[in-house]
N, C-alpha and C. Protein backbone atom coordinates (compact mmCIF):
# COMPACT_ATOMS: atom_id res chain seq x y z
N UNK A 1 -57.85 215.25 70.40
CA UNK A 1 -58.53 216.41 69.88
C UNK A 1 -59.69 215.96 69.01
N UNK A 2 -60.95 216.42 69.08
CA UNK A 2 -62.09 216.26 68.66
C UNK A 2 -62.14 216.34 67.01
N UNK A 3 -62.36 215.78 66.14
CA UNK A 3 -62.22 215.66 64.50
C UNK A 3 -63.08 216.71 64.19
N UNK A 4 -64.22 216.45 64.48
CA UNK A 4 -65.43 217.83 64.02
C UNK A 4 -66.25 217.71 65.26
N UNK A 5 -66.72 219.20 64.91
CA UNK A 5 -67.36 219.99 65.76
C UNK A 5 -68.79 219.42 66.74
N UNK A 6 -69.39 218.26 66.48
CA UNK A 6 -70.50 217.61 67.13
C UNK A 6 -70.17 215.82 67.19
N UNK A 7 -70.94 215.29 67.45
CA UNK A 7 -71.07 214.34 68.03
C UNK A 7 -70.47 213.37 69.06
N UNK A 8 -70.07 214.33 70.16
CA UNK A 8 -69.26 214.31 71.41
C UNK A 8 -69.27 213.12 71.65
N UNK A 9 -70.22 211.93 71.48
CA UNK A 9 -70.53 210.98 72.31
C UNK A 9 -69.94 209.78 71.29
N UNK A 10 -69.06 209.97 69.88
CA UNK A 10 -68.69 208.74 69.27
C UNK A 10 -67.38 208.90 69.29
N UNK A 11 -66.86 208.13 70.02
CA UNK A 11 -65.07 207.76 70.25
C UNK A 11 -64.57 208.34 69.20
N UNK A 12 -64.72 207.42 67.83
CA UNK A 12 -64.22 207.20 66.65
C UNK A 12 -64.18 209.15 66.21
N UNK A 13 -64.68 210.03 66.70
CA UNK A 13 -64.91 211.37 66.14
C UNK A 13 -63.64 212.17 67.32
N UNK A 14 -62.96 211.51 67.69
CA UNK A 14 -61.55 211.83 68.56
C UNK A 14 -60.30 211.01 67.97
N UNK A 15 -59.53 212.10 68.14
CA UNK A 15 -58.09 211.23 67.60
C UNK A 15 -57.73 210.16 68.09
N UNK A 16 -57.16 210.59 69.11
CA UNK A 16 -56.40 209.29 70.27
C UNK A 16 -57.29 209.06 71.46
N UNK A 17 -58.34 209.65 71.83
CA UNK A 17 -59.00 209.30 73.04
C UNK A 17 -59.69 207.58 72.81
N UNK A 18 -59.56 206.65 71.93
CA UNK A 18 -59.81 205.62 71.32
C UNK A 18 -58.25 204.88 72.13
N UNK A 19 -57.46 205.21 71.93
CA UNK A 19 -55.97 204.75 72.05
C UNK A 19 -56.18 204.69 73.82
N UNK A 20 -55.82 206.13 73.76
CA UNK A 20 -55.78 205.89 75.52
C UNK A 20 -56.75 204.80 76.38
N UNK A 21 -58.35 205.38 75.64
CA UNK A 21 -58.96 204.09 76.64
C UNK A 21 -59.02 202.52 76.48
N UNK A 22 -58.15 202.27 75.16
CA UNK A 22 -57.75 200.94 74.72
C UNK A 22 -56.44 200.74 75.82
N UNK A 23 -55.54 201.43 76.22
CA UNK A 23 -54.79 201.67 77.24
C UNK A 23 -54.64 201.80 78.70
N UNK A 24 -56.13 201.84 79.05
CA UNK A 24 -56.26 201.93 80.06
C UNK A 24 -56.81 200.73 80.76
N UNK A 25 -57.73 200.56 79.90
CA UNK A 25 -58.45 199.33 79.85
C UNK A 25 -57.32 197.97 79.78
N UNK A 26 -56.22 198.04 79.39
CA UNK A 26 -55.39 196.96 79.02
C UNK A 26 -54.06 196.84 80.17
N UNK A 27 -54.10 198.78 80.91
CA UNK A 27 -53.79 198.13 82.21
C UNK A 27 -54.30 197.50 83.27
N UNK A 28 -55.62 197.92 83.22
CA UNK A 28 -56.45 197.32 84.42
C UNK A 28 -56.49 196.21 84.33
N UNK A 29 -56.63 195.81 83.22
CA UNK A 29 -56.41 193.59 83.51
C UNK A 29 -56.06 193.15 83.79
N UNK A 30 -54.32 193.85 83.28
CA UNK A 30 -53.19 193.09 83.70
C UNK A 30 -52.73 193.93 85.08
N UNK A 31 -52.65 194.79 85.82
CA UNK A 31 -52.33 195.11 87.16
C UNK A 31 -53.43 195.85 87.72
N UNK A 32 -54.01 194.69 88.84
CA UNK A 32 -55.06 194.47 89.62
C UNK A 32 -55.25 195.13 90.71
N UNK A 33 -54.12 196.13 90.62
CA UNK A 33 -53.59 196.89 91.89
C UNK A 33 -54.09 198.04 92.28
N UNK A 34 -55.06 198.43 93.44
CA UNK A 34 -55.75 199.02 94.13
C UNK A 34 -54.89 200.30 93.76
N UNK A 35 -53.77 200.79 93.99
CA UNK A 35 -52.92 201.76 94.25
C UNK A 35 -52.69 202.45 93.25
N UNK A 36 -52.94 201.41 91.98
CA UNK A 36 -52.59 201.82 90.69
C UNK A 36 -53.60 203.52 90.17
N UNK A 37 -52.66 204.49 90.16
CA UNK A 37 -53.71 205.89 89.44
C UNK A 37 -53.01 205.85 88.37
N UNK A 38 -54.60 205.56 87.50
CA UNK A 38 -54.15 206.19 85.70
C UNK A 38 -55.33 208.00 85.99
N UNK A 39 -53.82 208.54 84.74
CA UNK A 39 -54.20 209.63 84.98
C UNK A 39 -54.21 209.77 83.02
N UNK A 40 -55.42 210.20 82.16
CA UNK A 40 -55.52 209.48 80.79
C UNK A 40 -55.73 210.62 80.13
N UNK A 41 -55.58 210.81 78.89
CA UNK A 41 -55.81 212.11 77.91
C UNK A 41 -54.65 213.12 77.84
N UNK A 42 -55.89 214.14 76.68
CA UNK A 42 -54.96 215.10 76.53
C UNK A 42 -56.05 216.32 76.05
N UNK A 43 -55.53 217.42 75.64
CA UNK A 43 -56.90 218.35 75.27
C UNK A 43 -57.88 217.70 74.50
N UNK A 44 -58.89 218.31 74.79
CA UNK A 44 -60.42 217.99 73.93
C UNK A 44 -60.21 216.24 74.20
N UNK A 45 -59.91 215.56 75.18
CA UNK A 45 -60.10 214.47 75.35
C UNK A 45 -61.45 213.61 75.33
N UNK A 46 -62.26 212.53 74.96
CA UNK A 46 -63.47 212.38 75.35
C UNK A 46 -63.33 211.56 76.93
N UNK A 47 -63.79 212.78 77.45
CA UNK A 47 -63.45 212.18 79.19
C UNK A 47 -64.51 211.30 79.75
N UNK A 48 -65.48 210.68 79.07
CA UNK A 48 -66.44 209.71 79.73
C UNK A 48 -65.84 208.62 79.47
N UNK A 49 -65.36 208.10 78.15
CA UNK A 49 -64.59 206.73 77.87
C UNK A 49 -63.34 206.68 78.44
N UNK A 50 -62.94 207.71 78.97
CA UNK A 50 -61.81 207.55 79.58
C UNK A 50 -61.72 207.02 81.27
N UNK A 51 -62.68 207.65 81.75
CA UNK A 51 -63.33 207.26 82.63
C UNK A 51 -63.82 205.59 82.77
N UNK A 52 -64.72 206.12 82.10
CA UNK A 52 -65.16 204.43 81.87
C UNK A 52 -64.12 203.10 81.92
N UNK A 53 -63.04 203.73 80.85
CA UNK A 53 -62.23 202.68 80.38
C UNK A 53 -61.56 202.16 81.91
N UNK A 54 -61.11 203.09 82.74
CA UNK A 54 -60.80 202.75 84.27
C UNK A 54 -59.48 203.94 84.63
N UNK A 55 -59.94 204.64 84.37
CA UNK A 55 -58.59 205.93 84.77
C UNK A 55 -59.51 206.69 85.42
N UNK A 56 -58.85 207.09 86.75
CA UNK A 56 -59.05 208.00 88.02
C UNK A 56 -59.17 209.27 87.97
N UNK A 57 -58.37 209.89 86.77
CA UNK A 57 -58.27 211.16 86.55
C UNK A 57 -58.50 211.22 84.73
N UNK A 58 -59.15 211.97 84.11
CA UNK A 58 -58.97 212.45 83.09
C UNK A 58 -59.06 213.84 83.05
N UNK A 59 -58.37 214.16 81.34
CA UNK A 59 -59.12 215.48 80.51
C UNK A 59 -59.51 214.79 79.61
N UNK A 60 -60.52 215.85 79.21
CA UNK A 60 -60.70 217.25 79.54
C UNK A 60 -62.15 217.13 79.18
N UNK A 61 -63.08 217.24 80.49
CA UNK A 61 -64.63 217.04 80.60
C UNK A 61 -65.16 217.96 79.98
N UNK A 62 -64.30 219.42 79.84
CA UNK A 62 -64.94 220.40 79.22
C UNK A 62 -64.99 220.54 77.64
N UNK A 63 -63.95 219.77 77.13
CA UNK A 63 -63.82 219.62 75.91
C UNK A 63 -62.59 220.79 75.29
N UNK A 64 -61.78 220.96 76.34
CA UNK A 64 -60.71 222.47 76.31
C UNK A 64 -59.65 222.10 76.13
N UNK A 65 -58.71 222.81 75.60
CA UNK A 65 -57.15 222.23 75.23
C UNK A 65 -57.05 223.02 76.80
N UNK A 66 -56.50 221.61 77.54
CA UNK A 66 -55.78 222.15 78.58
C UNK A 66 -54.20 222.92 79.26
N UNK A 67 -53.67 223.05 79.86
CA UNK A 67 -52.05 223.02 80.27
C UNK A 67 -51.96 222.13 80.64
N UNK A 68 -50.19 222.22 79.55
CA UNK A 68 -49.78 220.76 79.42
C UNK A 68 -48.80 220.53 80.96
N UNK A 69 -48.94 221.62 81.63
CA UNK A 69 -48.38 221.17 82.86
C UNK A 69 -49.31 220.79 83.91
N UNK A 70 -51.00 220.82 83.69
CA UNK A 70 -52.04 220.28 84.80
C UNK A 70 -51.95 219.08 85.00
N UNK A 71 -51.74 217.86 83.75
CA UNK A 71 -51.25 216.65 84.55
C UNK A 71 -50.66 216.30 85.34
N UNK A 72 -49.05 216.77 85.64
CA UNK A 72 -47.97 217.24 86.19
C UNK A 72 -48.58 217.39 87.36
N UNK A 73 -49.31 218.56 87.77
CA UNK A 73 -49.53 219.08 89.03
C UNK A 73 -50.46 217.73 89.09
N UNK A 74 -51.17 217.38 89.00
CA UNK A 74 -52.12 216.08 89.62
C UNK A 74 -51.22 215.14 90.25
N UNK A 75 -50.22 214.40 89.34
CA UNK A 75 -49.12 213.65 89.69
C UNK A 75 -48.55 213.75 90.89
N UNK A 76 -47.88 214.74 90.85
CA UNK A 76 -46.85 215.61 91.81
C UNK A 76 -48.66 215.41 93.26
N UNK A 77 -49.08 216.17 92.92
CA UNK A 77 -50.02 215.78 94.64
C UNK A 77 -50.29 214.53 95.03
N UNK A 78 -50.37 213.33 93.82
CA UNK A 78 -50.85 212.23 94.30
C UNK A 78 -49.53 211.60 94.65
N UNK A 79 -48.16 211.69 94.41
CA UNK A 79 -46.85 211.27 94.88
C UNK A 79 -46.79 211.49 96.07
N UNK A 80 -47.12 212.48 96.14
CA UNK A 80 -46.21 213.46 97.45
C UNK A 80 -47.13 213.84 98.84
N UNK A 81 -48.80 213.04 98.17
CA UNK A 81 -49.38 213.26 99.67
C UNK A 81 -49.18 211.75 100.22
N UNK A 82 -49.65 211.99 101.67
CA UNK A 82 -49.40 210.99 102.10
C UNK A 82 -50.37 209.61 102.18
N UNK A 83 -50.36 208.45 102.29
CA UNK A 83 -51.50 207.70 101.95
C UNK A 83 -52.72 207.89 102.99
N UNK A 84 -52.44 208.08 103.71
CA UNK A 84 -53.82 208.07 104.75
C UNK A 84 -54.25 209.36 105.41
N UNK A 85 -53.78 210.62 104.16
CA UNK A 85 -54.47 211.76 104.35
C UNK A 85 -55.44 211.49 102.78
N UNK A 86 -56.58 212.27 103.32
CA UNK A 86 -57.51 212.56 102.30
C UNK A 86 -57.36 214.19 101.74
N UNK A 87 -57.61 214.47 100.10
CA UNK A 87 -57.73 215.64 99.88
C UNK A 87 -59.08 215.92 98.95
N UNK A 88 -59.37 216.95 98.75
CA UNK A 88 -60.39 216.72 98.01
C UNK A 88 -59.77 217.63 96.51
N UNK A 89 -60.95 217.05 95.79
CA UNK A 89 -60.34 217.97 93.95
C UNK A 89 -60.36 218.84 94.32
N UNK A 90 -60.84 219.71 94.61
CA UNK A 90 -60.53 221.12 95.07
C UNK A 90 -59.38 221.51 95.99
N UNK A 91 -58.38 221.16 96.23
CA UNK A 91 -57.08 220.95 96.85
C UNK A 91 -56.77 220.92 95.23
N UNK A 92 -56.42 220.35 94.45
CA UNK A 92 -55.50 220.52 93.57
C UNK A 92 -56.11 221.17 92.22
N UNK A 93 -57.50 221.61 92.12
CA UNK A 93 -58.20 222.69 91.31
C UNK A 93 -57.48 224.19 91.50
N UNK A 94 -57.37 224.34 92.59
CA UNK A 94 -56.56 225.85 92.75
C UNK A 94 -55.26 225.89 91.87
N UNK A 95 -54.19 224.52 91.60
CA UNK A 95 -53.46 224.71 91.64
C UNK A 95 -53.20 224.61 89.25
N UNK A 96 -54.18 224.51 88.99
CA UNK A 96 -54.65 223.62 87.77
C UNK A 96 -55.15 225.19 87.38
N UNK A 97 -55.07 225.54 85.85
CA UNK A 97 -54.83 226.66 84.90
C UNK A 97 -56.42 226.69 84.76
N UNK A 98 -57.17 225.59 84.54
CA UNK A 98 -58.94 225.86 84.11
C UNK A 98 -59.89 224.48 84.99
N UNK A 99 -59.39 224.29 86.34
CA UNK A 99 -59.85 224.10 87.65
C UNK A 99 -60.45 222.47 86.57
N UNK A 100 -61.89 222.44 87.34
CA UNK A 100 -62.00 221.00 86.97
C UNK A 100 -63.13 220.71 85.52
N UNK A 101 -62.90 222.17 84.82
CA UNK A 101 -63.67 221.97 83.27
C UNK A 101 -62.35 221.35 82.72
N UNK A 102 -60.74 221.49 83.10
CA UNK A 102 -59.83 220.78 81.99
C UNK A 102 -59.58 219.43 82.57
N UNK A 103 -59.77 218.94 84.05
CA UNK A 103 -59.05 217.77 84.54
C UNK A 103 -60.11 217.90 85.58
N UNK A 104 -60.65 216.28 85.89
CA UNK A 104 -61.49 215.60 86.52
C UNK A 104 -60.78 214.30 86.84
N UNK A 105 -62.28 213.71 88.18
CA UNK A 105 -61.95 212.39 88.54
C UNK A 105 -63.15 211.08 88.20
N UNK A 106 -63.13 210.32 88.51
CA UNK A 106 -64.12 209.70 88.59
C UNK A 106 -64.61 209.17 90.06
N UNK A 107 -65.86 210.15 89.89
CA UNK A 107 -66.56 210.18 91.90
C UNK A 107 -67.20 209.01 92.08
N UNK A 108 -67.04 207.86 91.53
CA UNK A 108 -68.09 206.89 92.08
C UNK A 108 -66.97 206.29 93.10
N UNK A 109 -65.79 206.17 92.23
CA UNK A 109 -65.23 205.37 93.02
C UNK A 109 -64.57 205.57 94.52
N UNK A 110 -65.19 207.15 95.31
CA UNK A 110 -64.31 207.05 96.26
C UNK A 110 -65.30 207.64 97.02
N UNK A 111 -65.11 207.55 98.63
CA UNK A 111 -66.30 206.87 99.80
C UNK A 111 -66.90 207.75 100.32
N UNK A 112 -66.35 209.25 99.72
CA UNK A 112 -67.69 210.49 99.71
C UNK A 112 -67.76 211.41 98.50
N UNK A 113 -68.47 211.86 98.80
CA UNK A 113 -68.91 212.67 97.60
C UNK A 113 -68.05 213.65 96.61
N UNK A 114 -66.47 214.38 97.88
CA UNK A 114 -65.66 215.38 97.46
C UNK A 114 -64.61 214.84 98.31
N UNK A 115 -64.33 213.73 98.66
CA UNK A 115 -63.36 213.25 99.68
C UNK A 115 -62.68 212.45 98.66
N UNK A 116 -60.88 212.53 98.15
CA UNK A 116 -60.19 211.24 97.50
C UNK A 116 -59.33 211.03 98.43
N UNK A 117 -59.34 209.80 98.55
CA UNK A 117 -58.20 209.05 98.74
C UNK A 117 -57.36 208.54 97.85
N UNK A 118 -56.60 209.43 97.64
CA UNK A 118 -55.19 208.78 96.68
C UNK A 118 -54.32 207.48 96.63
N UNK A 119 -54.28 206.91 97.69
CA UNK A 119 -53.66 205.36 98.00
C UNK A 119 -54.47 204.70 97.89
């Protein structure tokens, strides 16, 4: 959750979004593993360092206290689809309380524009 009201862009002005991407960052070193989805945050998350740090999914880009059950639903689709079907965020935006202003991905890393591959 955001400390005060401006300067979106300094870590240190977020509670734990400092923690998580120290966390994320400290899995990626140690497991090198393609397969691996970090899914990082929590409301009012700062979702660029989270991103950055190397997690696939964050909140909250919009800066919104999200539902605490939208992680959940991300999870649950990336378990339970299968590896060599593709879905896109919008497959699991419908299913998510404030679509993709509370929970995002990071689009560079996957081989079209609105296409993920979860495996």
């Amino acid at each position: 959750m955001i400390k005060a009201g401006r300067r979106y862009e300094d870590i240190y002005n977020y509670r734990n979004s400092r923690y998580f991407a120290e966390t994320v960052k400290n899995v990626r070193k140690e497991k090198k593993n393609k397969d691996l989805v970090i899914f990082a945050g929590a409301c009012q998350s700062y979702y660029e360092a989270l991103i950055d740090a190397g997690a696939n999914f964050a909140s909250s880009p919009a800066r919104i206290l999200i539902d605490f059950v939208d992680p959940l639903v991300v999870a649950e689709k990336i378990a339970t689809t299968d590896s060599n079907q593709f879905i896109t965020i919008y497959d699991i935006e419908e299913d998510l309380r404030d679509g993709e202003r509370g929970i995002n991905r990071d689009r560079s890393k996957w081989k079209e524009k609105n296409i993920v591959n979860l495996r």
